[in-house]
N, C-alpha and C. Protein backbone atom coordinates (compact mmCIF):
# COMPACT_ATOMS: atom_id res chain seq x y z
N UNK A 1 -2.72 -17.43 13.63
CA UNK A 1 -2.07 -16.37 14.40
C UNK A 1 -3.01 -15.87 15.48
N UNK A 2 -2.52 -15.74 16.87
CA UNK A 2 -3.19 -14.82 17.75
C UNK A 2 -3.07 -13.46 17.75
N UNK A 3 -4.26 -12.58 17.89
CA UNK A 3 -3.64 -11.60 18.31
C UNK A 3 -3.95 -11.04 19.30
N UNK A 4 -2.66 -10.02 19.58
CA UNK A 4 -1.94 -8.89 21.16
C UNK A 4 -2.19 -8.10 20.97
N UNK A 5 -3.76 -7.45 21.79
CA UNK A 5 -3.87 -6.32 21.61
C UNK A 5 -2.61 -5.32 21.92
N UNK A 6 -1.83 -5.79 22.44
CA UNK A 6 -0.23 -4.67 23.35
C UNK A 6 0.37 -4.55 22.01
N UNK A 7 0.28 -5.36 20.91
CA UNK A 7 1.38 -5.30 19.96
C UNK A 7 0.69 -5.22 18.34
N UNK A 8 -0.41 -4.03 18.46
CA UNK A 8 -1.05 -4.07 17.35
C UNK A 8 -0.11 -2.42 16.40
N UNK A 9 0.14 -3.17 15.76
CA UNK A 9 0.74 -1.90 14.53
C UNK A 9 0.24 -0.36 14.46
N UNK A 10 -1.05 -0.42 14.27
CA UNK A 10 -1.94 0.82 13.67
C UNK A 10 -1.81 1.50 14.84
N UNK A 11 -2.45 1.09 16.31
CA UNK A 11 -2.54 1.35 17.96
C UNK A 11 -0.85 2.39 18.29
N UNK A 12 -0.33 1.54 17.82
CA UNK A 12 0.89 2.07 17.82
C UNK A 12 1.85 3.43 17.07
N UNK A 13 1.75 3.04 15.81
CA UNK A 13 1.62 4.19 14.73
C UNK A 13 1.11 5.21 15.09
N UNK A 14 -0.45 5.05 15.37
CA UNK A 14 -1.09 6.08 15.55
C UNK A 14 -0.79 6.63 17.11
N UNK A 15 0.06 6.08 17.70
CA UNK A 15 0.27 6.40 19.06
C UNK A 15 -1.09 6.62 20.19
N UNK A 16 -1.58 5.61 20.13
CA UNK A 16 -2.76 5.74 20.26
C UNK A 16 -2.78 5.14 22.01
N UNK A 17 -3.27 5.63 23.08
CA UNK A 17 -3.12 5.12 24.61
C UNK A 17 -4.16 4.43 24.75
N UNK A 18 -4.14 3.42 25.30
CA UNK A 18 -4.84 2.35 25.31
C UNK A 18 -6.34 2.81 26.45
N UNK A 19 -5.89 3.76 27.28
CA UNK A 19 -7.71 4.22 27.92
C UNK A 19 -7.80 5.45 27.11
N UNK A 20 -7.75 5.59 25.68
CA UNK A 20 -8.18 7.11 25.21
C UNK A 20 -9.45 6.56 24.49
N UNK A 21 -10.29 7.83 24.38
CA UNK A 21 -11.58 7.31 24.16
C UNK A 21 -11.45 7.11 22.16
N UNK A 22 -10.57 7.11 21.87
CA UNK A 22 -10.13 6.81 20.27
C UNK A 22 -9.36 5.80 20.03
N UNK A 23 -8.91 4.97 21.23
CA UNK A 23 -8.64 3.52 21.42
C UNK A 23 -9.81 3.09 21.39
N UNK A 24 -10.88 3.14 22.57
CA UNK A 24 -11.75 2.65 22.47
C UNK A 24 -12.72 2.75 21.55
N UNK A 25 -12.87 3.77 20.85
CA UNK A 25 -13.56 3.36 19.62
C UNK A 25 -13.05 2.57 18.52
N UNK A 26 -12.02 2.52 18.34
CA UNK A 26 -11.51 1.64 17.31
C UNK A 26 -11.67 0.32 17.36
N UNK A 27 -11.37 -0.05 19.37
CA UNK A 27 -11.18 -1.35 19.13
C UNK A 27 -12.85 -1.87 19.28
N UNK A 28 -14.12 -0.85 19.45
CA UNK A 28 -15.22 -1.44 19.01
C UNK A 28 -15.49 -2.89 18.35
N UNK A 29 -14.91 -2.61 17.12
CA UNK A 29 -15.29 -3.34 16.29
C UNK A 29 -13.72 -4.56 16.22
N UNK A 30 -13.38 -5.42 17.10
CA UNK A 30 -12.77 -5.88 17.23
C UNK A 30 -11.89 -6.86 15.72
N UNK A 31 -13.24 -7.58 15.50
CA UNK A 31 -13.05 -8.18 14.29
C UNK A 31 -11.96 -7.12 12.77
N UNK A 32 -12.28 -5.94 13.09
CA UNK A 32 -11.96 -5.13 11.80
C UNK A 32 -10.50 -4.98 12.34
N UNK A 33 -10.14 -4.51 13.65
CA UNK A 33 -9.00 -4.51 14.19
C UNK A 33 -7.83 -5.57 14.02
N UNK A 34 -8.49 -6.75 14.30
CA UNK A 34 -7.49 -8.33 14.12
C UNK A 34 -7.41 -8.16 12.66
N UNK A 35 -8.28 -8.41 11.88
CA UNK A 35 -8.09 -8.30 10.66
C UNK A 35 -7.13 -7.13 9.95
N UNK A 36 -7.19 -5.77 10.51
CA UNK A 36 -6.14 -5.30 9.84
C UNK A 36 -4.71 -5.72 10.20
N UNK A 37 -4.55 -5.84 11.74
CA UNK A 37 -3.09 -6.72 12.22
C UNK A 37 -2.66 -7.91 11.42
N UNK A 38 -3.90 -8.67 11.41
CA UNK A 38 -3.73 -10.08 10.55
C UNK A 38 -3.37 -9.85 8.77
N UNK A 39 -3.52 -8.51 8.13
CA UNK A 39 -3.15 -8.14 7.34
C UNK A 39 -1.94 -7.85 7.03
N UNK A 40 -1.19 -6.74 7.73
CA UNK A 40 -0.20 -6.45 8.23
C UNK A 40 0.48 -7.66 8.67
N UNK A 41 0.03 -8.69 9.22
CA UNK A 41 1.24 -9.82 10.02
C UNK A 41 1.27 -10.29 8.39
N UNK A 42 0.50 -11.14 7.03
CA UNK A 42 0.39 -11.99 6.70
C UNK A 42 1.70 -10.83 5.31
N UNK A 43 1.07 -9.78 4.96
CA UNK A 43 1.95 -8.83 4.00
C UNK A 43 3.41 -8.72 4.28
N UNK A 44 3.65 -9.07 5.96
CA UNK A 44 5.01 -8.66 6.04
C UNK A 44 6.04 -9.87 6.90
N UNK A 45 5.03 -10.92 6.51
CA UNK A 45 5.55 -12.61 7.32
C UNK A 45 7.08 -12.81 5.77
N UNK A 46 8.38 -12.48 6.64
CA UNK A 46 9.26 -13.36 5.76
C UNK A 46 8.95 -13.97 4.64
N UNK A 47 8.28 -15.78 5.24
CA UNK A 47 8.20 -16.25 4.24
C UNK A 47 6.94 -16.20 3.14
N UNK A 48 6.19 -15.07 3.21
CA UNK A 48 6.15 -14.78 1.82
C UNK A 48 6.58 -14.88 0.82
N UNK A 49 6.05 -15.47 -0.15
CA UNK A 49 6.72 -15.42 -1.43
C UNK A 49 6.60 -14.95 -2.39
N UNK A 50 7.48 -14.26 -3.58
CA UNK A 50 7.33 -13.31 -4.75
C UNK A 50 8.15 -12.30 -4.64
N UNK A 51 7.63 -11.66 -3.11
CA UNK A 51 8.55 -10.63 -3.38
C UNK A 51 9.59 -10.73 -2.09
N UNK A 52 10.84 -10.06 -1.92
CA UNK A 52 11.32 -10.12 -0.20
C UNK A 52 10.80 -9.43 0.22
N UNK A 53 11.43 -9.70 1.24
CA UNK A 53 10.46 -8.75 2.83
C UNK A 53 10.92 -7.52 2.54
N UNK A 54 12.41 -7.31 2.32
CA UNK A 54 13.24 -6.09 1.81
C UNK A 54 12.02 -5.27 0.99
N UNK A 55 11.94 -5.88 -0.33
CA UNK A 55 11.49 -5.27 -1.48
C UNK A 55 9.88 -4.72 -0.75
N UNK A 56 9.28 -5.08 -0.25
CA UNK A 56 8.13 -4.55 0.93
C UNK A 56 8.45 -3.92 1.66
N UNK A 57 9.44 -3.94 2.25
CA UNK A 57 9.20 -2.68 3.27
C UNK A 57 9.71 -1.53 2.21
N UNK A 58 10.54 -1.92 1.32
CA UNK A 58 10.81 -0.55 0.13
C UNK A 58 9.92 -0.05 -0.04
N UNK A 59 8.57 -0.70 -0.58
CA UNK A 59 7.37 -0.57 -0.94
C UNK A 59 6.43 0.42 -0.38
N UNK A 60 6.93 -0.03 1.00
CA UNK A 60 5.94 0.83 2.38
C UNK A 60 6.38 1.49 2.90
N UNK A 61 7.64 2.27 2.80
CA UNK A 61 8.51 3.41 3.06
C UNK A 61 7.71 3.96 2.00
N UNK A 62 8.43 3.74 1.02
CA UNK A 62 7.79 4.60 -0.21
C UNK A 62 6.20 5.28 -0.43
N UNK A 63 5.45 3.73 -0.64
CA UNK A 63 4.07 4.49 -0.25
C UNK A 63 3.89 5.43 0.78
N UNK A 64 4.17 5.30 1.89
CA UNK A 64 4.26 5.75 3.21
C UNK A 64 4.69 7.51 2.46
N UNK A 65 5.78 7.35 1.77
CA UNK A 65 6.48 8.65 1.66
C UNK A 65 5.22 9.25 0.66
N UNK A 66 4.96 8.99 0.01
CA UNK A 66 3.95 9.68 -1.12
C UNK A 66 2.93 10.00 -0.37
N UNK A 67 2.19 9.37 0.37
CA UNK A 67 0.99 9.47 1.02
C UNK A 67 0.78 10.99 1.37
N UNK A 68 1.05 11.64 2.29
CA UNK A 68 2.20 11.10 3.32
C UNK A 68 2.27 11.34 4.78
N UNK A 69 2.57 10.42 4.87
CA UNK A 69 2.42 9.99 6.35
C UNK A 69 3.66 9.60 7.30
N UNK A 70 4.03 10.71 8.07
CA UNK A 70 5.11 10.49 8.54
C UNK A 70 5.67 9.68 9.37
N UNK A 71 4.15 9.16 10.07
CA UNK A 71 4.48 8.33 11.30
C UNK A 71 4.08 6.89 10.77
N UNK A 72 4.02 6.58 9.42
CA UNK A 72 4.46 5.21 8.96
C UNK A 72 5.32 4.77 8.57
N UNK A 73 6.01 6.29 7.72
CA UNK A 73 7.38 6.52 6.68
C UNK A 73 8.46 5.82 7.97
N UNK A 74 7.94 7.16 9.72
CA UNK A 74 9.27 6.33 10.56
C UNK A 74 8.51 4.82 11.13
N UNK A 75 7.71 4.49 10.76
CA UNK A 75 7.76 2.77 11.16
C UNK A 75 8.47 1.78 10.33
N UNK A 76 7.88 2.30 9.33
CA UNK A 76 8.69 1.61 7.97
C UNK A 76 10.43 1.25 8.04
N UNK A 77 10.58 2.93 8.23
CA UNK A 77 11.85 2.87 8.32
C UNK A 77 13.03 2.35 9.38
N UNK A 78 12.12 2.52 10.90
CA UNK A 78 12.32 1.65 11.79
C UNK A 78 12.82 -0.09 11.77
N UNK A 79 11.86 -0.09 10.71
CA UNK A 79 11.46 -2.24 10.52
C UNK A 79 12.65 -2.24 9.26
N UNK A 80 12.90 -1.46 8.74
CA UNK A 80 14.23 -1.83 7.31
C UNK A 80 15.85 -1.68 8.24
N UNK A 81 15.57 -0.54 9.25
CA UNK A 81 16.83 -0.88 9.68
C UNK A 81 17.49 -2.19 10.38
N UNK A 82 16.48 -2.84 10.71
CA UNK A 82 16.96 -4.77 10.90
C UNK A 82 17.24 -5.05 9.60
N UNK A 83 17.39 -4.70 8.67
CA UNK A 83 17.72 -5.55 7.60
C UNK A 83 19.10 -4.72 6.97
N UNK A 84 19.68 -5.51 6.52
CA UNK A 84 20.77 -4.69 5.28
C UNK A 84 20.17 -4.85 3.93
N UNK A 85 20.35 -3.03 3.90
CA UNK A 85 19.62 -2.45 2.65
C UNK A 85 20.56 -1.62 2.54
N UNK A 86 21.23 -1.48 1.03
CA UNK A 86 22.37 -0.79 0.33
C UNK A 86 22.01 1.27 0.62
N UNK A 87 22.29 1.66 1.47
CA UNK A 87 22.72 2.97 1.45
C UNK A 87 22.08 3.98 0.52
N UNK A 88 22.50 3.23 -0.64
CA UNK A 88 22.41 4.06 -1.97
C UNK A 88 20.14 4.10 -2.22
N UNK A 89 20.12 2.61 -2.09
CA UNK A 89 18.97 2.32 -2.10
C UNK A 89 17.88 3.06 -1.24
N UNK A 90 18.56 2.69 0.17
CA UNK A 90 17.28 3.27 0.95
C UNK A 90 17.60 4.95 0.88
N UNK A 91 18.89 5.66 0.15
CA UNK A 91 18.27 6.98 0.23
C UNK A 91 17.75 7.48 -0.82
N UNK A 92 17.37 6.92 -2.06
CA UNK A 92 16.79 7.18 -3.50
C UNK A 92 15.32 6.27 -2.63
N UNK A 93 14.54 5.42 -1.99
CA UNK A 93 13.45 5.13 -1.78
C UNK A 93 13.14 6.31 -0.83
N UNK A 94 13.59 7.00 0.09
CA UNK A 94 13.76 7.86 1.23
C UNK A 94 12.94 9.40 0.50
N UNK A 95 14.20 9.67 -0.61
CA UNK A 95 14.16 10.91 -1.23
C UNK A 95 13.00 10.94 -2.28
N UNK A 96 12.12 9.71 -2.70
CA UNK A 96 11.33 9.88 -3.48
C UNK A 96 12.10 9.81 -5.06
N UNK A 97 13.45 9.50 -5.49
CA UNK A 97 13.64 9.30 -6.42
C UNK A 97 14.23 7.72 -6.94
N UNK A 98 12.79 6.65 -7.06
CA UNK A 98 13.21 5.59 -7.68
C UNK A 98 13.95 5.15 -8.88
N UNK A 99 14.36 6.32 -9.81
CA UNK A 99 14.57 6.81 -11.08
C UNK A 99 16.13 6.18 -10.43
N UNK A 100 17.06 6.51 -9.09
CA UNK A 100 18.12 6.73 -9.45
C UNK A 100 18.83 5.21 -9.29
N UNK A 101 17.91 4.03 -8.54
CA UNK A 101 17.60 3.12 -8.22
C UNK A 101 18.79 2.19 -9.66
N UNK A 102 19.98 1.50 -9.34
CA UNK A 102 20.47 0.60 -10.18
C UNK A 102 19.64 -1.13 -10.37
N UNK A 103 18.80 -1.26 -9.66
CA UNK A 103 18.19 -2.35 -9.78
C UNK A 103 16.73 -1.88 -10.63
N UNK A 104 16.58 -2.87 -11.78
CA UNK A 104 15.66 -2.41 -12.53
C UNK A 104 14.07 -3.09 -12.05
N UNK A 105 14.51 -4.05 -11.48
CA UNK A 105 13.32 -5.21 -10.98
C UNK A 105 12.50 -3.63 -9.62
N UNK A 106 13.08 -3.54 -8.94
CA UNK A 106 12.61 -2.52 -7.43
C UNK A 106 12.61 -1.01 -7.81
N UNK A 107 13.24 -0.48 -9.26
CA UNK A 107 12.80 0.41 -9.85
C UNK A 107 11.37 0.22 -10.65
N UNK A 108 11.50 -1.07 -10.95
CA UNK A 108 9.92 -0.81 -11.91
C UNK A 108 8.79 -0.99 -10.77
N UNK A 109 9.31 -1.81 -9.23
CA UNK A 109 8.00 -1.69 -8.09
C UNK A 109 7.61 -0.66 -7.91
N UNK A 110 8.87 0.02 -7.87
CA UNK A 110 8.20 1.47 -7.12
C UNK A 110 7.46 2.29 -8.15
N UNK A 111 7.84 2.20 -9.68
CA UNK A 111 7.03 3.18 -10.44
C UNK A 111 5.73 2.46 -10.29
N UNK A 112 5.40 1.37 -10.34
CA UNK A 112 4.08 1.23 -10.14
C UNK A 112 3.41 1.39 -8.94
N UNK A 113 3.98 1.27 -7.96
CA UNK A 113 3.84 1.75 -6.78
C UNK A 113 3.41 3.30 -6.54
N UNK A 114 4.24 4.03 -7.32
CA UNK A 114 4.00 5.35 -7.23
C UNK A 114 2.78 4.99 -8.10
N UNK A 115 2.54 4.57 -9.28
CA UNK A 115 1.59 4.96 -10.10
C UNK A 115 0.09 4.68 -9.47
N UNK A 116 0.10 3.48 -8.48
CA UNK A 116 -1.29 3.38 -7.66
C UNK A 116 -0.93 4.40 -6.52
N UNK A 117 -0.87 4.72 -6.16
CA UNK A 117 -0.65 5.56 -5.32
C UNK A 117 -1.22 6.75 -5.45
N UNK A 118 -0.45 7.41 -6.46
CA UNK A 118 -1.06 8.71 -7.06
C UNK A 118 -2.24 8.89 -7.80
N UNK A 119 -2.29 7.57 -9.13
CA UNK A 119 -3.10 8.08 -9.99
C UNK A 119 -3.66 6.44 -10.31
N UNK A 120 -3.97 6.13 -9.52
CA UNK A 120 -4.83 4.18 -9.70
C UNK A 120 -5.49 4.28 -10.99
N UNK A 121 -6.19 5.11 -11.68
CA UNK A 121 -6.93 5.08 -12.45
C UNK A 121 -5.69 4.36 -13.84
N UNK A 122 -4.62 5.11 -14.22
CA UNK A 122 -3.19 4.79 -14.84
C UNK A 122 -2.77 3.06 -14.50
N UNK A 123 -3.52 2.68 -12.95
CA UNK A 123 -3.26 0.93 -12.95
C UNK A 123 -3.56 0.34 -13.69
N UNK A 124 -3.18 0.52 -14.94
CA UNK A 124 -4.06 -0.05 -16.06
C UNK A 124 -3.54 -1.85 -16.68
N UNK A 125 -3.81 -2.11 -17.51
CA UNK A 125 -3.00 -3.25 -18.32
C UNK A 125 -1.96 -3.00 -18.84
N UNK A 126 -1.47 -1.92 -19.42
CA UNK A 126 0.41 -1.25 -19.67
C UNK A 126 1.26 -1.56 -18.45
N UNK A 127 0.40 -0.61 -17.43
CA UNK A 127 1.71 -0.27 -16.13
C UNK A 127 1.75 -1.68 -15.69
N UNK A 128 0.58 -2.62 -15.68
CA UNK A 128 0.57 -4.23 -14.96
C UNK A 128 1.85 -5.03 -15.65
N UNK A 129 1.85 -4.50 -17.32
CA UNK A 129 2.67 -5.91 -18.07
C UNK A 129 4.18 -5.05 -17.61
N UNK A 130 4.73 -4.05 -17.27
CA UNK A 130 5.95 -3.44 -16.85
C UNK A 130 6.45 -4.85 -15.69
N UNK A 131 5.30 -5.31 -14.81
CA UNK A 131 5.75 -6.00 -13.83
C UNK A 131 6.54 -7.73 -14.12
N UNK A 132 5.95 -7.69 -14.78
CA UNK A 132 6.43 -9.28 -15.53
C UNK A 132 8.11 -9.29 -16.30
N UNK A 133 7.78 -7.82 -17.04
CA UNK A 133 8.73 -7.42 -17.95
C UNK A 133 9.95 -7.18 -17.17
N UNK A 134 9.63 -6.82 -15.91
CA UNK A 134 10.84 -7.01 -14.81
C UNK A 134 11.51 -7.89 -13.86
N UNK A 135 10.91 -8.75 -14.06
CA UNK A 135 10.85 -10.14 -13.70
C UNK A 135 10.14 -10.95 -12.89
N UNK A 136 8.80 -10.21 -12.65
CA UNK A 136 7.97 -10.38 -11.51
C UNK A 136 6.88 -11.81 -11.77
N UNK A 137 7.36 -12.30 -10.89
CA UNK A 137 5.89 -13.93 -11.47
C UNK A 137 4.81 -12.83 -11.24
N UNK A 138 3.48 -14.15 -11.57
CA UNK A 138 2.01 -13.41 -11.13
C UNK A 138 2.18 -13.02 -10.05
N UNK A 139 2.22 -14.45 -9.12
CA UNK A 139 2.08 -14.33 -7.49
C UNK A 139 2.90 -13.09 -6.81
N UNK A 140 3.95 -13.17 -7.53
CA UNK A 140 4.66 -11.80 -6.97
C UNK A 140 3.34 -10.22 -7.52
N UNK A 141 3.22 -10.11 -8.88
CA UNK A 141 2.18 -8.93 -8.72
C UNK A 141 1.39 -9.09 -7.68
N UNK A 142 0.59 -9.95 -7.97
CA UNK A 142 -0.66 -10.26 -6.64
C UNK A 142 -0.13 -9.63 -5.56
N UNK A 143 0.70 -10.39 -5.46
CA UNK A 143 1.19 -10.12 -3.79
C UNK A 143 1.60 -8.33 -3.69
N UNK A 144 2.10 -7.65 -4.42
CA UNK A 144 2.53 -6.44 -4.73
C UNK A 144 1.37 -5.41 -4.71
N UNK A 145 0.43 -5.80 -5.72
CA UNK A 145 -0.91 -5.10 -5.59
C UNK A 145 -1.65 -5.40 -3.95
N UNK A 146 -1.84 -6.35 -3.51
CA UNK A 146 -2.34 -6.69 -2.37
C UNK A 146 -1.44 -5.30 -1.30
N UNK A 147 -0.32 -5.54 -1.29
CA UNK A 147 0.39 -4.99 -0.57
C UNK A 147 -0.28 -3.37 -0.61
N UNK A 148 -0.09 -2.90 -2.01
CA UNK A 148 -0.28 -1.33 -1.85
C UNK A 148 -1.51 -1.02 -1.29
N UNK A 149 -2.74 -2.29 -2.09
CA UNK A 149 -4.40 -1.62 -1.28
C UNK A 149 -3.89 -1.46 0.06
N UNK A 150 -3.26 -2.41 1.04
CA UNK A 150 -3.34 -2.25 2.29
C UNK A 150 -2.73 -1.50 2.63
N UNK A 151 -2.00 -0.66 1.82
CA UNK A 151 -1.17 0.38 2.71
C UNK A 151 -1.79 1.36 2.80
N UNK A 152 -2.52 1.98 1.18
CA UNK A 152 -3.54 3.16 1.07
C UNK A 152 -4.65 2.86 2.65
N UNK A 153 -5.16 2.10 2.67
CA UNK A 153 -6.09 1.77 3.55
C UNK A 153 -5.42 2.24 4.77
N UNK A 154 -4.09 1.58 5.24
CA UNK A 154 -3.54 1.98 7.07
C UNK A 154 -3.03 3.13 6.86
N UNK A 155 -2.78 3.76 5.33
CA UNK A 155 -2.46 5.21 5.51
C UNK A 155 -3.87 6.17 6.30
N UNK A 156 -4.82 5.90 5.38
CA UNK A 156 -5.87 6.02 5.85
C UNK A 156 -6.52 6.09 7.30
N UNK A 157 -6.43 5.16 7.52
CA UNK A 157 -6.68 4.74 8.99
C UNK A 157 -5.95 5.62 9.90
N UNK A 158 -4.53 5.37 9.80
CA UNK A 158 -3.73 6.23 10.68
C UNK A 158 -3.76 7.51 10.79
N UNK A 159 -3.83 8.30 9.69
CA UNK A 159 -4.50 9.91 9.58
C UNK A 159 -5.64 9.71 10.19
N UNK A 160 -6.86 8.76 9.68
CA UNK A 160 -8.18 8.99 10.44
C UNK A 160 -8.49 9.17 12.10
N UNK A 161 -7.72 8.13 12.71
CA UNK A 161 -7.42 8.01 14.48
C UNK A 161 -6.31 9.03 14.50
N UNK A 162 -5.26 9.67 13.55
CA UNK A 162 -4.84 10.66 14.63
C UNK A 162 -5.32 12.05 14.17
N UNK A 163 -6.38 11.75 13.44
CA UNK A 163 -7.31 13.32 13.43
C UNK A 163 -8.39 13.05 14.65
N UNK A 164 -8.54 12.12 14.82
CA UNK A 164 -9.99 11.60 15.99
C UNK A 164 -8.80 11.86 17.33
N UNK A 165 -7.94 11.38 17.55
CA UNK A 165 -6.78 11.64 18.46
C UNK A 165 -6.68 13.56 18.94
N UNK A 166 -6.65 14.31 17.58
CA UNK A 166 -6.31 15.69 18.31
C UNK A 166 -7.77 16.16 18.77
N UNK A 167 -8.66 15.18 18.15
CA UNK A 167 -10.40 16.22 18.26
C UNK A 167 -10.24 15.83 20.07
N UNK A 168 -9.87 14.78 19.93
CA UNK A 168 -10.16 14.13 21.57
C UNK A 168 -9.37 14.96 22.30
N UNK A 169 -8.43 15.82 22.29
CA UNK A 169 -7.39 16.52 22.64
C UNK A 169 -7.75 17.70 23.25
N UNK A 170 -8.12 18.20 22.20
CA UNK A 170 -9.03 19.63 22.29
C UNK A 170 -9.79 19.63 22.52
N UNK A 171 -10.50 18.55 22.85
CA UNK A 171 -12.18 18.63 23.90
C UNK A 171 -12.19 18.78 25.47
């Protein structure tokens, strides 16, 4: 994959202007930059396999919503409206209640989802075997866990540049 600096995720999210001096520090370190895009491209490439693309962006609404971070929650939510997602679904992932969720497989993502999220330490060997028990191959956990580190992380990130964003503001 190449990457556009014009079409980098985080840059964006974070609404970030390309001569602000919090662009330019970020994109310093160039390598860390591609790499998080290249993260982001590889977590949310279709053909992935294990989980759908659907069941990920559920994932990253959601995280997004717990975090929380509003200006990922509307990216997230932005990137699900290309897809058909049942009504019922995206407003129980929306509202924070996976509980009301009729699919038991994307109810048990999100409780674990919530459960790294909130309280990682609880990621234990119990909440892991829930994932299988719902029908999840390995590769699908893998891929699931992979998913959430990177979200905690661009949650991260994105609060970090748009707290560096208002300091730059007010100077």
């Amino acid at each position: 994959m190449t990457y556009d600096t014009n079409d980098d995720i985080i840059d964006r999210v974070a609404s970030l202007a390309a001569d602000s001096a919090t662009h330019a520090l970020r994109h310093q370190r160039a390598k860390v930059v591609e790499a998080t895009q290249g993260s982001y491209d590889a977590l949310f490439d279709p053909v992935l396999g294990g989980l759908t693309l659907v069941e990920r962006l559920l994932v990253a609404l959601y995280a997004s919503r717990l975090a929380p971070s509003p200006a990922l929650v509307a990216h997230y939510r932005a990137e699900l409206a290309a897809h058909e997602v049942d009504a019922a679904t995206l407003a129980a992932v929306q509202t924070g209640a996976p509980e009301d969720l009729s699919a038991p497989r994307l109810r048990t993502i999100l409780a674990f989802t919530r459960t790294l999220i909130e309280n990682p330490v609880a990621g234990d060997k119990a909440a892991l075997q829930t994932l299988p028990a719902a029908g999840l191959t390995t590769p699908a956990v893998v891929a699931l866990a992979q998913l959430i580190a990177f979200l905690s992380y661009q949650t991260r990130l994105v609060a970090g540049l748009q707290a560096l964003k208002q300091l730059e503001r007010s100077s």
